[in-house]
Every structure is written in C-alpha cells, then in structure tokens.
PDB file of N, CA and C in Angstrom:
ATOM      1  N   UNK A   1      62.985 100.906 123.795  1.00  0.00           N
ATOM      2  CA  UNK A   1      61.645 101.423 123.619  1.00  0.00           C
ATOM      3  C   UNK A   1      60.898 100.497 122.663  1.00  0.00           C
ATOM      4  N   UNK A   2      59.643 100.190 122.948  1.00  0.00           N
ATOM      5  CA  UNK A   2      58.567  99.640 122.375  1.00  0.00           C
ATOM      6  C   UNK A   2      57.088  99.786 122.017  1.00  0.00           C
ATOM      7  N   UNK A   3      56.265  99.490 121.334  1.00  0.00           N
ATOM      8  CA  UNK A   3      55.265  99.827 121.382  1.00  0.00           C
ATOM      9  C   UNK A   3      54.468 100.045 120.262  1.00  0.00           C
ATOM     10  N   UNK A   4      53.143 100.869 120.218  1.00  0.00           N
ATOM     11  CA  UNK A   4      53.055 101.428 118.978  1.00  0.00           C
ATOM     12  C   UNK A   4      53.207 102.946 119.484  1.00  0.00           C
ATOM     13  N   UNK A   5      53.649 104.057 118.839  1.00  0.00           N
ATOM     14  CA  UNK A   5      53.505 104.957 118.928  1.00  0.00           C
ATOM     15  C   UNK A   5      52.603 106.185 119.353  1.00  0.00           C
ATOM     16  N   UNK A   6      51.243 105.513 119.002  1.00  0.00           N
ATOM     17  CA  UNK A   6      50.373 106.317 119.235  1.00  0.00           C
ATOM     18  C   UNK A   6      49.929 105.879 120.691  1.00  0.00           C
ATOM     19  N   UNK A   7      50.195 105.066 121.293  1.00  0.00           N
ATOM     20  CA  UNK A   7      49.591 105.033 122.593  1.00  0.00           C
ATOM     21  C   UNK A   7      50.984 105.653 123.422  1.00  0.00           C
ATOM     22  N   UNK A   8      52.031 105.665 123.096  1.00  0.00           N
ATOM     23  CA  UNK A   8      53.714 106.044 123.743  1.00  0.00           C
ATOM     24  C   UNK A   8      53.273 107.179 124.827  1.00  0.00           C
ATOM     25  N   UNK A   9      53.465 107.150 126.313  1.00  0.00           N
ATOM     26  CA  UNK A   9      53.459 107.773 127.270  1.00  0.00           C
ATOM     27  C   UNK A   9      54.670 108.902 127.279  1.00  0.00           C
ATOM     28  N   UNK A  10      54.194 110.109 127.384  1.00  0.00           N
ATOM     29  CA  UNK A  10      55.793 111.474 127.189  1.00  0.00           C
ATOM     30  C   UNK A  10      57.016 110.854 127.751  1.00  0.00           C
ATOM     31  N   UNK A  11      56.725 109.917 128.962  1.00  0.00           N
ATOM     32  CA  UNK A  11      58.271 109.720 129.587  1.00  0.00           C
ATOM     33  C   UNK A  11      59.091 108.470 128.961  1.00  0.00           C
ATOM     34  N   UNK A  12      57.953 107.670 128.168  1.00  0.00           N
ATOM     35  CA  UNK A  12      58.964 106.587 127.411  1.00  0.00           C
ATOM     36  C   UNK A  12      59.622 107.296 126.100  1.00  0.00           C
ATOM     37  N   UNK A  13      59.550 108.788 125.860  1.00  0.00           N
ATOM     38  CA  UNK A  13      60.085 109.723 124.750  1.00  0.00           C
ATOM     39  C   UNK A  13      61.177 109.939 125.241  1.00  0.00           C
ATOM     40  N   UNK A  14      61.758 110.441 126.279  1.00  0.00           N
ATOM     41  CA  UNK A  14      62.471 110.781 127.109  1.00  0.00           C
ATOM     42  C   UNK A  14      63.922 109.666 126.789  1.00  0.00           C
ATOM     43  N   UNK A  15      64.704 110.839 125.995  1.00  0.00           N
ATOM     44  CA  UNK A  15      66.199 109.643 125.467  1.00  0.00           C
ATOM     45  C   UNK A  15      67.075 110.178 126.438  1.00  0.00           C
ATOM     46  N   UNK A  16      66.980 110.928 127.449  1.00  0.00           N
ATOM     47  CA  UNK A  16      68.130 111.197 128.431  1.00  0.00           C
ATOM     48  C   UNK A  16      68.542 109.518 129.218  1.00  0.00           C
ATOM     49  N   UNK A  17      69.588 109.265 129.934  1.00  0.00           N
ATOM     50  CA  UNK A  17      70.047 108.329 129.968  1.00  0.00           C
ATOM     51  C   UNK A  17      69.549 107.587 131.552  1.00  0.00           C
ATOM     52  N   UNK A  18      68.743 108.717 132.274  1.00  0.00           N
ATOM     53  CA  UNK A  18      67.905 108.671 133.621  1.00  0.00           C
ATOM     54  C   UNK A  18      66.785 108.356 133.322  1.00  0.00           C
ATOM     55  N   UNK A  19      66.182 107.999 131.718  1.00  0.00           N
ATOM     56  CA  UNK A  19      64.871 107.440 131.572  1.00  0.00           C
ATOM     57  C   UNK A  19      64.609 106.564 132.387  1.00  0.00           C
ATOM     58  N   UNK A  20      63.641 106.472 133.016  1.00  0.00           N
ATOM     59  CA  UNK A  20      62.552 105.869 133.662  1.00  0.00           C
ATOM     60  C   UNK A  20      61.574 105.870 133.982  1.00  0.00           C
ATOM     61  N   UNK A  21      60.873 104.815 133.877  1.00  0.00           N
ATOM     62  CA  UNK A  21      58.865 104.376 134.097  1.00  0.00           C
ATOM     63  C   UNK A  21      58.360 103.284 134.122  1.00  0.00           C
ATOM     64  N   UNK A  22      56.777 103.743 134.581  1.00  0.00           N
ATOM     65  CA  UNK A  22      56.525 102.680 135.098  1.00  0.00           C
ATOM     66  C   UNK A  22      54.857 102.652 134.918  1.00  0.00           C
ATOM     67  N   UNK A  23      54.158 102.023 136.000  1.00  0.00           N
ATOM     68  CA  UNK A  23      52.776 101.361 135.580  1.00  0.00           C
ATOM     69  C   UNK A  23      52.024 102.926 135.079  1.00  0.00           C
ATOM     70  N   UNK A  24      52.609 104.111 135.450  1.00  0.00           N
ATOM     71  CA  UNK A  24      52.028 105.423 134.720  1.00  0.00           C
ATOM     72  C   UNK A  24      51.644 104.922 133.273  1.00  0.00           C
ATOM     73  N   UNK A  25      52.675 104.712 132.691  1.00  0.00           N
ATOM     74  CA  UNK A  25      52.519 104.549 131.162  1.00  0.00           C
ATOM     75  C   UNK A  25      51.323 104.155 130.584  1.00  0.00           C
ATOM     76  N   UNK A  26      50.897 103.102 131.129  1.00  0.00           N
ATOM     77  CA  UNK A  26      49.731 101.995 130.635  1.00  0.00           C
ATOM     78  C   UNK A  26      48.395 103.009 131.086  1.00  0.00           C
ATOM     79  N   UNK A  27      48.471 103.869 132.571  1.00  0.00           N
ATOM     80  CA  UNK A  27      47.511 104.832 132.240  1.00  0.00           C
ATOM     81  C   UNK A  27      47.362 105.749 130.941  1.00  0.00           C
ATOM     82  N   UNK A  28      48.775 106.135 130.921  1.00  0.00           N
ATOM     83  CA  UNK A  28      48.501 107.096 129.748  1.00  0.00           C
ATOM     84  C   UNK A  28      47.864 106.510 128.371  1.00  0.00           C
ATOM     85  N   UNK A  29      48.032 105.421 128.196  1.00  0.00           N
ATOM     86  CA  UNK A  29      47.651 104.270 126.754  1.00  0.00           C
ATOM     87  C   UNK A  29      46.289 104.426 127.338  1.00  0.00           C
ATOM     88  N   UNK A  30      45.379 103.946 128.421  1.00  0.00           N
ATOM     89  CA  UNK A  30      44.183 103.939 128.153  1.00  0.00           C
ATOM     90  C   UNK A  30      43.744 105.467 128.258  1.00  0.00           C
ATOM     91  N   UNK A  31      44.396 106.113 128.140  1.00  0.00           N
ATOM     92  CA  UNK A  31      43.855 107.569 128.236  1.00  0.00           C
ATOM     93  C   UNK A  31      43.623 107.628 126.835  1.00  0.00           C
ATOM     94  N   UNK A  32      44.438 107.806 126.165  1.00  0.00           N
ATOM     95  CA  UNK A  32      44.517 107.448 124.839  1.00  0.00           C
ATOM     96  C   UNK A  32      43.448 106.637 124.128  1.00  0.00           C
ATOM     97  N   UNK A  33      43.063 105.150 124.841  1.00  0.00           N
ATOM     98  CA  UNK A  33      42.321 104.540 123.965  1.00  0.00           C
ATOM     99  C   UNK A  33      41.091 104.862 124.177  1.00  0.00           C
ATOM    100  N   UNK A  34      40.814 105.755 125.572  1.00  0.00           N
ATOM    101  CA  UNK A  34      39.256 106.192 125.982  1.00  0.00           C
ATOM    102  C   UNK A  34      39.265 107.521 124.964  1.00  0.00           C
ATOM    103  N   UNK A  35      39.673 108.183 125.150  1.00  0.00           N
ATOM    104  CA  UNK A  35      39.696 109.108 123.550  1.00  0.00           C
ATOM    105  C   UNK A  35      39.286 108.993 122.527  1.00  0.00           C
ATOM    106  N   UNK A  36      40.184 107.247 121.921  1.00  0.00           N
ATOM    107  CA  UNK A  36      39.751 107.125 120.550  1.00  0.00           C
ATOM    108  C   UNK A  36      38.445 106.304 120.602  1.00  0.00           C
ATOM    109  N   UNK A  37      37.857 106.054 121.744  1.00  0.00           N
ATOM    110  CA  UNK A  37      36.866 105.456 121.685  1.00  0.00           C
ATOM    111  C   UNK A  37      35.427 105.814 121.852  1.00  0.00           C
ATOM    112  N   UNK A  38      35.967 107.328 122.786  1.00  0.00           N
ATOM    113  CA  UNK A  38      34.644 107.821 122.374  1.00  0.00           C
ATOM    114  C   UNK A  38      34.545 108.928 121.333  1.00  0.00           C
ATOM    115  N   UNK A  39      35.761 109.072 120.024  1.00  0.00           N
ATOM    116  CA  UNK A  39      35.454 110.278 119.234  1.00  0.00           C
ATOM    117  C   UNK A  39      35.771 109.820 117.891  1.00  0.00           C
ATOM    118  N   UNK A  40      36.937 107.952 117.854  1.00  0.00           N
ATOM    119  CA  UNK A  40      36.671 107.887 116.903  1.00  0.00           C
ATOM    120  C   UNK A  40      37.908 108.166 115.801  1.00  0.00           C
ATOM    121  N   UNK A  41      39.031 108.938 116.605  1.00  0.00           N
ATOM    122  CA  UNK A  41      40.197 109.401 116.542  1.00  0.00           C
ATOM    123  C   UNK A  41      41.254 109.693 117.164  1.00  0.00           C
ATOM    124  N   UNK A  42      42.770 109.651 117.255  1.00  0.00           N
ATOM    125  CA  UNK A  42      43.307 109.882 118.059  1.00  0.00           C
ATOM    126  C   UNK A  42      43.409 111.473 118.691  1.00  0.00           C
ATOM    127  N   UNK A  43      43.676 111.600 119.708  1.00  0.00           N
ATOM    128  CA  UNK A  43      44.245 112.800 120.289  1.00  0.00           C
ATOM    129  C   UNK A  43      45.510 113.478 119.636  1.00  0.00           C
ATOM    130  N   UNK A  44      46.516 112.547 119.818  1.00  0.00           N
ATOM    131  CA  UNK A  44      47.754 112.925 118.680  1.00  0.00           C
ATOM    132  C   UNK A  44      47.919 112.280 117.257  1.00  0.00           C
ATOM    133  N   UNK A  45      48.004 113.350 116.179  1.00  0.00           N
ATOM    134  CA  UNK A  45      48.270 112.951 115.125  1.00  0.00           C
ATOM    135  C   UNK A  45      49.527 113.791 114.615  1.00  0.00           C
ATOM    136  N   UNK A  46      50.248 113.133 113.265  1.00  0.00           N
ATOM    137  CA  UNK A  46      51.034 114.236 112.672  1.00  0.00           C
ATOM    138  C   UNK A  46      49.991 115.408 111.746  1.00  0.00           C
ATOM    139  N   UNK A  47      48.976 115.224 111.729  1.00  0.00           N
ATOM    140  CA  UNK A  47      48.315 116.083 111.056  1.00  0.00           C
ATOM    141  C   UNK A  47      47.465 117.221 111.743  1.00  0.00           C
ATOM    142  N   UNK A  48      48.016 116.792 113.166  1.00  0.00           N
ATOM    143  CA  UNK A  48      47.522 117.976 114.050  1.00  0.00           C
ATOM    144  C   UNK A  48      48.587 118.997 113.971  1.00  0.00           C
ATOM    145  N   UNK A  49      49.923 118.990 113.734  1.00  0.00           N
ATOM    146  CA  UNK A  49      50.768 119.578 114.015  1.00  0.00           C
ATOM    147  C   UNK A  49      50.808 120.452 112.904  1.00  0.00           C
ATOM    148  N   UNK A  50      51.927 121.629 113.568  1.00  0.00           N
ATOM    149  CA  UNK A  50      52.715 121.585 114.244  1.00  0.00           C
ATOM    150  C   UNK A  50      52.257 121.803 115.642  1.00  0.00           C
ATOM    151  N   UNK A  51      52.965 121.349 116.608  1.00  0.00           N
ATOM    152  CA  UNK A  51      54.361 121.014 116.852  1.00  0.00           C
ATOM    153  C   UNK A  51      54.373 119.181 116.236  1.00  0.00           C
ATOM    154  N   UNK A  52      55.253 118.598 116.229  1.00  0.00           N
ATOM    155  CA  UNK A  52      55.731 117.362 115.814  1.00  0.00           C
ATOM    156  C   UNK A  52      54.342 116.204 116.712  1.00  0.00           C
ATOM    157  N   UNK A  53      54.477 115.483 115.888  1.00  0.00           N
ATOM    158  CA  UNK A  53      53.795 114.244 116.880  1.00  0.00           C
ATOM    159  C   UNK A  53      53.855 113.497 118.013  1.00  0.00           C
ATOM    160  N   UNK A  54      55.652 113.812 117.960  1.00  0.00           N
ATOM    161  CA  UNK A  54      56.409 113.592 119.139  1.00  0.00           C
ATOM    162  C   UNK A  54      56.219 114.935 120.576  1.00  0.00           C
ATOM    163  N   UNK A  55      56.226 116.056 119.758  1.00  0.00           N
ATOM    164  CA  UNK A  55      56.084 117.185 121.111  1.00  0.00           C
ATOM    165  C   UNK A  55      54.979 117.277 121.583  1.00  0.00           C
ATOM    166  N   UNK A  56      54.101 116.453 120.688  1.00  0.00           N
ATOM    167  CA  UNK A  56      52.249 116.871 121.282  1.00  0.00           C
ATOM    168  C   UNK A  56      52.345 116.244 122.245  1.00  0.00           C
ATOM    169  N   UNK A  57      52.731 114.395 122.081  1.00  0.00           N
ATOM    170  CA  UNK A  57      52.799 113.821 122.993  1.00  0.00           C
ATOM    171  C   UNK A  57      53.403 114.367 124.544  1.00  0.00           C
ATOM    172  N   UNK A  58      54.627 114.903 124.194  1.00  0.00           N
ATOM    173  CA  UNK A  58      55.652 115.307 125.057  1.00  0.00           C
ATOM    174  C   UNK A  58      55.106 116.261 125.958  1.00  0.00           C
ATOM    175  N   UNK A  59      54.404 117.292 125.388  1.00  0.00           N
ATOM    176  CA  UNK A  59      53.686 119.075 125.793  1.00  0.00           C
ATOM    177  C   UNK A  59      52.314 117.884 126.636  1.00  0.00           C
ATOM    178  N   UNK A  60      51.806 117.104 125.747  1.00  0.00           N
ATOM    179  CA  UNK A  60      50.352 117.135 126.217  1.00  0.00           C
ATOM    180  C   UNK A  60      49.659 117.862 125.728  1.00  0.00           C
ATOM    181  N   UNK A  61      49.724 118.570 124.460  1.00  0.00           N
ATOM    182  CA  UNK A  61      48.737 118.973 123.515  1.00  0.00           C
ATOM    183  C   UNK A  61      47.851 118.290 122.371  1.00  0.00           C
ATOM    184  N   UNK A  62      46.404 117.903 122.880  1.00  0.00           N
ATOM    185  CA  UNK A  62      45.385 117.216 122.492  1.00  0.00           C
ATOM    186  C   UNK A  62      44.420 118.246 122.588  1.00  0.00           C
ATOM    187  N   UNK A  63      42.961 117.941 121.801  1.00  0.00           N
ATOM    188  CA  UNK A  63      42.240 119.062 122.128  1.00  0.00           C
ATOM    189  C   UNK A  63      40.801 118.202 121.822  1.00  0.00           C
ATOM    190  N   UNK A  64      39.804 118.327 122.433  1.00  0.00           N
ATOM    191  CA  UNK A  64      38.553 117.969 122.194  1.00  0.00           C
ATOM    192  C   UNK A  64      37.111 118.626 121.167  1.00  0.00           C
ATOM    193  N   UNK A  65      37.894 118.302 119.742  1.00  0.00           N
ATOM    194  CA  UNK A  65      37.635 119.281 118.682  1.00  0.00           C
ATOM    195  C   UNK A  65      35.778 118.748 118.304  1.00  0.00           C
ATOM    196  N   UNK A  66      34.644 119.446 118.022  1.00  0.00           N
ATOM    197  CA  UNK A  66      33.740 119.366 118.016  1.00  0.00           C
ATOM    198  C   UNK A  66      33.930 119.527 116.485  1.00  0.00           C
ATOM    199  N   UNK A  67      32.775 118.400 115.967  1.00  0.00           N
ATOM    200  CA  UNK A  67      31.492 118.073 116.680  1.00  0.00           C
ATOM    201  C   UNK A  67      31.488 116.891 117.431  1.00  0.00           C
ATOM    202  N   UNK A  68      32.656 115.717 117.325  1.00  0.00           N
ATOM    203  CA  UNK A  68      32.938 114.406 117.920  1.00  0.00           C
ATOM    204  C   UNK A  68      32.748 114.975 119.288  1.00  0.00           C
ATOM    205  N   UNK A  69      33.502 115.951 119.936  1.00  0.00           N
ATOM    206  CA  UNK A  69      33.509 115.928 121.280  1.00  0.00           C
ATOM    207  C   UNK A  69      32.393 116.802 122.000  1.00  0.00           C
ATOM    208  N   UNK A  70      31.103 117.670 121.338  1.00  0.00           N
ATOM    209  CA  UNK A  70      30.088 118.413 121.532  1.00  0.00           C
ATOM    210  C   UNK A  70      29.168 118.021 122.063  1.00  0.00           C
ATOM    211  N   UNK A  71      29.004 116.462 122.262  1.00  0.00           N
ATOM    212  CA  UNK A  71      28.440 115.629 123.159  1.00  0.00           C
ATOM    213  C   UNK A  71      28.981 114.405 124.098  1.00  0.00           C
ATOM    214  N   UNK A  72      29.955 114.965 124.529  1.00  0.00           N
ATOM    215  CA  UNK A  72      30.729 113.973 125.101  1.00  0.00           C
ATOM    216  C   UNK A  72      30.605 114.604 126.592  1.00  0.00           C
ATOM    217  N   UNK A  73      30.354 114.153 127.668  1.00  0.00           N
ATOM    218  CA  UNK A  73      30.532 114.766 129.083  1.00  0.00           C
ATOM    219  C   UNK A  73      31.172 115.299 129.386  1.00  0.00           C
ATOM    220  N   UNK A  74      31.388 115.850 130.304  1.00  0.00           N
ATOM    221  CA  UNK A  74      32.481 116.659 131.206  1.00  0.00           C
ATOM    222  C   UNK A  74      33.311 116.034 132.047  1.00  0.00           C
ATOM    223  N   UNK A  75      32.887 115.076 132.308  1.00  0.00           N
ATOM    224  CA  UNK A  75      33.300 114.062 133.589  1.00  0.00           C
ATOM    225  C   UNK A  75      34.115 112.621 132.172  1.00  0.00           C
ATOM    226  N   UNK A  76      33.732 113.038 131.022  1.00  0.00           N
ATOM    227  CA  UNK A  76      34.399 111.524 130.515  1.00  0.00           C
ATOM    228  C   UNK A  76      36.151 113.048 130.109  1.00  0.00           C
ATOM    229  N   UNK A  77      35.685 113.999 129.491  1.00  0.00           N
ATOM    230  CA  UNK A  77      37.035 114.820 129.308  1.00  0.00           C
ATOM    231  C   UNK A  77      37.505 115.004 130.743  1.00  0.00           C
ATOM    232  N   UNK A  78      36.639 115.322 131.801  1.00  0.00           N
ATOM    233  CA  UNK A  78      38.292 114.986 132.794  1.00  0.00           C
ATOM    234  C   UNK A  78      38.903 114.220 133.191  1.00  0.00           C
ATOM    235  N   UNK A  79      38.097 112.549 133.007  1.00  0.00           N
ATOM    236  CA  UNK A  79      39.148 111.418 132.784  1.00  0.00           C
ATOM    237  C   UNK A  79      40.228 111.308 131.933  1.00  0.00           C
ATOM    238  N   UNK A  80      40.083 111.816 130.754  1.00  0.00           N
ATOM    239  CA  UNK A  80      40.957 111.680 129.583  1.00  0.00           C
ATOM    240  C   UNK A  80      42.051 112.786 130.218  1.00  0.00           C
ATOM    241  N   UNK A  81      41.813 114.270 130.489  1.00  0.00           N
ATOM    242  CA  UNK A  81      42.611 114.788 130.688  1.00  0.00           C
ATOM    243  C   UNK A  81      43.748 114.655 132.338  1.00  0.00           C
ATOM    244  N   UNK A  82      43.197 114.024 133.138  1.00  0.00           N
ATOM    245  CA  UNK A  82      43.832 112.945 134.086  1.00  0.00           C
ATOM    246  C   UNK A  82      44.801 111.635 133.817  1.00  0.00           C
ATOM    247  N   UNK A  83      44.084 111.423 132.590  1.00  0.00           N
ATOM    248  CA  UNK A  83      45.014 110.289 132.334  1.00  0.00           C
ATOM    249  C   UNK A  83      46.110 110.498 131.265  1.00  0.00           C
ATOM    250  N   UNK A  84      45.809 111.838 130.595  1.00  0.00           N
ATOM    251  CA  UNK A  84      46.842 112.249 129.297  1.00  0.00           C
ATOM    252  C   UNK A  84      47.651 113.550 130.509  1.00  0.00           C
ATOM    253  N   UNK A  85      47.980 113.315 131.341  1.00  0.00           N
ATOM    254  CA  UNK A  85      48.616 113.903 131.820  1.00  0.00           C
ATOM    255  C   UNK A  85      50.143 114.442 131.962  1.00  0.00           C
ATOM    256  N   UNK A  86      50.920 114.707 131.736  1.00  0.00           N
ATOM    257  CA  UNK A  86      52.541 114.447 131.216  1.00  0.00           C
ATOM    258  C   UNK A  86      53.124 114.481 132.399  1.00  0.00           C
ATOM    259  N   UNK A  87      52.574 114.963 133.530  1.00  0.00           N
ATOM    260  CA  UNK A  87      53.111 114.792 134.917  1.00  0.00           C
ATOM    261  C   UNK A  87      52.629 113.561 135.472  1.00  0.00           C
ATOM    262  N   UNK A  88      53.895 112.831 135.622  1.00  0.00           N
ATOM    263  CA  UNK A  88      53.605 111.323 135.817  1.00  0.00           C
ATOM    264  C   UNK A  88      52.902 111.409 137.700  1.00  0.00           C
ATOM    265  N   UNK A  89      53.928 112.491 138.410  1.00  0.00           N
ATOM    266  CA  UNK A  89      52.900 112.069 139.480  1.00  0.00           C
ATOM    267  C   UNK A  89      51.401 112.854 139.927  1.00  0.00           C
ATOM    268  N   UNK A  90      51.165 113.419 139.034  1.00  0.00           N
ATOM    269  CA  UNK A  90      49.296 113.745 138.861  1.00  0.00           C
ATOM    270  C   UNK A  90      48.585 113.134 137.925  1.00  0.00           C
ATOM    271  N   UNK A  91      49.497 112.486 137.168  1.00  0.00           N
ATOM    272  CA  UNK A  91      48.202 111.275 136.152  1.00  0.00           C
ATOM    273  C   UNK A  91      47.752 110.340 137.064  1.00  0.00           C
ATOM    274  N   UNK A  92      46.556 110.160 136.861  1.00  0.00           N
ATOM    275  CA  UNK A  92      45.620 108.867 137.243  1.00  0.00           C
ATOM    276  C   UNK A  92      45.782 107.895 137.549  1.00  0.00           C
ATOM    277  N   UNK A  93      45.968 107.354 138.624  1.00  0.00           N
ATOM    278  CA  UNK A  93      46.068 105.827 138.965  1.00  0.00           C
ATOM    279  C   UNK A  93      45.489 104.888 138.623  1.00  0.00           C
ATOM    280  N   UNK A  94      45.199 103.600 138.149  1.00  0.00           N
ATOM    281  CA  UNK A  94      44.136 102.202 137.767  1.00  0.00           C
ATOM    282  C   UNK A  94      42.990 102.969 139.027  1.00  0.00           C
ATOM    283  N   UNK A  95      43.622 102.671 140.393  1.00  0.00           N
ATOM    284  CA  UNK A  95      42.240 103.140 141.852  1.00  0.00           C
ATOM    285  C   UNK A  95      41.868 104.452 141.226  1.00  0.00           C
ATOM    286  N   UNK A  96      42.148 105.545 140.917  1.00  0.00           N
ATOM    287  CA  UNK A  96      41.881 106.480 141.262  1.00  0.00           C
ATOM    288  C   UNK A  96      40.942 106.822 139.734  1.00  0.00           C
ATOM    289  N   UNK A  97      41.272 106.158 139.010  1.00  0.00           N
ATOM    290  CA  UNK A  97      40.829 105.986 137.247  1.00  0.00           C
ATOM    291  C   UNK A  97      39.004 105.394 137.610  1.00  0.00           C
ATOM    292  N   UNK A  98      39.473 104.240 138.417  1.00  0.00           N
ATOM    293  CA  UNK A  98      37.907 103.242 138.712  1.00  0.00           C
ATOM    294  C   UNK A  98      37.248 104.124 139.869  1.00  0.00           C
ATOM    295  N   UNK A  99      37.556 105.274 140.378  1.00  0.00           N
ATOM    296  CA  UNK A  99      36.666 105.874 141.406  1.00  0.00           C
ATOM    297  C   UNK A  99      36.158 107.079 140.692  1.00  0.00           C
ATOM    298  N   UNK A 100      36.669 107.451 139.429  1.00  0.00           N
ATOM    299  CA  UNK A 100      36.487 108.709 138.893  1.00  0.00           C
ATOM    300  C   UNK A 100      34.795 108.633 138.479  1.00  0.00           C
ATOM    301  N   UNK A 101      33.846 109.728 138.504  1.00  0.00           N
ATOM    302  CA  UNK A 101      32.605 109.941 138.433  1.00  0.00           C
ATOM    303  C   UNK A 101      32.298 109.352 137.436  1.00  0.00           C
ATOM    304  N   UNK A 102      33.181 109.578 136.104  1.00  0.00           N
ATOM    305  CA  UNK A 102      32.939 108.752 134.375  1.00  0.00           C
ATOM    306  C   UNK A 102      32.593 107.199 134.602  1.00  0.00           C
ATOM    307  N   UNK A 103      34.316 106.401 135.526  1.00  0.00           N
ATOM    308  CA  UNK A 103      33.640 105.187 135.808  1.00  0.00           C
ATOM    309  C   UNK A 103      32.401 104.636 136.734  1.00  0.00           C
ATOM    310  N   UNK A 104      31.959 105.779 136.993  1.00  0.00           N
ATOM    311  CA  UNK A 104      31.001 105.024 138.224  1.00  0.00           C
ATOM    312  C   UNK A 104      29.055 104.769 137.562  1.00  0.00           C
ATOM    313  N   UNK A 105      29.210 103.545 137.628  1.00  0.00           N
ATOM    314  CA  UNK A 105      27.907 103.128 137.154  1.00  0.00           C
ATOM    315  C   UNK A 105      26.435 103.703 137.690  1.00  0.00           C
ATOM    316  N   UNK A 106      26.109 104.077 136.753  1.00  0.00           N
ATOM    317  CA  UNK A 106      24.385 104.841 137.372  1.00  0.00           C
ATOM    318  C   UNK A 106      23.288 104.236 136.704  1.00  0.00           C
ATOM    319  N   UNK A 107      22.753 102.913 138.057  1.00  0.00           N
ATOM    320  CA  UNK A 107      21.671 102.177 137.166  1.00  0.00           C
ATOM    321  C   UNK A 107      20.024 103.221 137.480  1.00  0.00           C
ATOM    322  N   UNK A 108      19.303 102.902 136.881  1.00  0.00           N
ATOM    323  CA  UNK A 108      18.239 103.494 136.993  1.00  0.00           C
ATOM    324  C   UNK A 108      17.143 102.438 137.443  1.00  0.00           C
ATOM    325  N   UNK A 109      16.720 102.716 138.225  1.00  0.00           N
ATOM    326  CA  UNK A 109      15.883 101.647 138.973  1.00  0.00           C
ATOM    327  C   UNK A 109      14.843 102.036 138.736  1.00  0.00           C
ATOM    328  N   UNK A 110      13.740 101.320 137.720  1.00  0.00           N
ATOM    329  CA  UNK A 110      12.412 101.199 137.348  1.00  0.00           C
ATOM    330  C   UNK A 110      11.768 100.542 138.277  1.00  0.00           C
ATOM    331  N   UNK A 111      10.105 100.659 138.860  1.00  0.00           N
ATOM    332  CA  UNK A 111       9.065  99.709 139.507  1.00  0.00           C
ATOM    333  C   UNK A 111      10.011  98.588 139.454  1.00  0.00           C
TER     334      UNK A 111
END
C-alpha cells in the first residue's frame, strides 16, 4: 500500500489477502480532490470522527457541512457522491465522470 492517506480508496484499506484494485481508486482520489476543491477541506478527517478515519473512509461517511457546501450545486454533490462511492462497481467511471451534468460545459452565447 501507498499513497497519501487522505485520497486512499476503501478497497486499498482492505488487508484481507484477496485485496484487489484497480483504475476505481484514482476515481475515488478525484472524488476526493473535487471536494476539497470546492469547500476547501477534506471529506474525511480524524476530527470528524468518531468512527476512525479509517472507517469513514471504509463506510463512506462524508457529509456536505454548510456553510462551505450551502452554495455548492446539486449536480457538483452528486458527482462527489458517485465518485466517493465504496461500491467499486457503482462508482464513476473517467467516461461516465466526463458525461456527468457537473462536467458538462454551459457557454452562454451573447449577440
């Protein structure tokens, strides 16, 4: 295991001896870094707990605590919660991440 911790995907936690993963992970890290990027903080801390820093990760208990998140969309929290997913096969794909409504660009066309 490697990394920094705070981006660590639930299944690279996983010390049973059938551990395994894969390009999931790196979703879960930008799930993570779209989080801290639009609030400023992580999702998991030890100072959220209890439970441990390790079980938040593990559970998938994060929460979108206001006032950081009181103006944040609806469509950017269901990316995050797509991509902080602990079920590796319903988290977010890279395709399915770049088709989501959050990524999709809305120019405004003036005269």
């Amino acid at each position: 295991m490697c990394g920094t911790p705070l981006y660590i995907a639930p299944e690279v936690l996983d010390r049973s001896p059938k551990r395994s993963y894969g390009k999931a992970v790196d979703m879960w890290s930008l799930g993570v870094i779209l989080y801290v990027c639009l609030c400023g903080y992580p999702p998991f801390a030890k100072d959220f707990g209890p439970p441990s820093f390790e079980e938040q990760i593990k559970l998938g208990i994060y929460r979108f605590y206001p006032p950081a998140w009181s103006y944040i969309s609806n469509e950017a929290k269901n990316l995050i919660k797509g991509l902080l997913n602990v079920n590796v096969r319903d988290r977010l794909t890279a395709s399915q991440a770049l088709e989501h409504p959050f990524m999709q660009v809305k120019l405004n066309k003036k005269g």
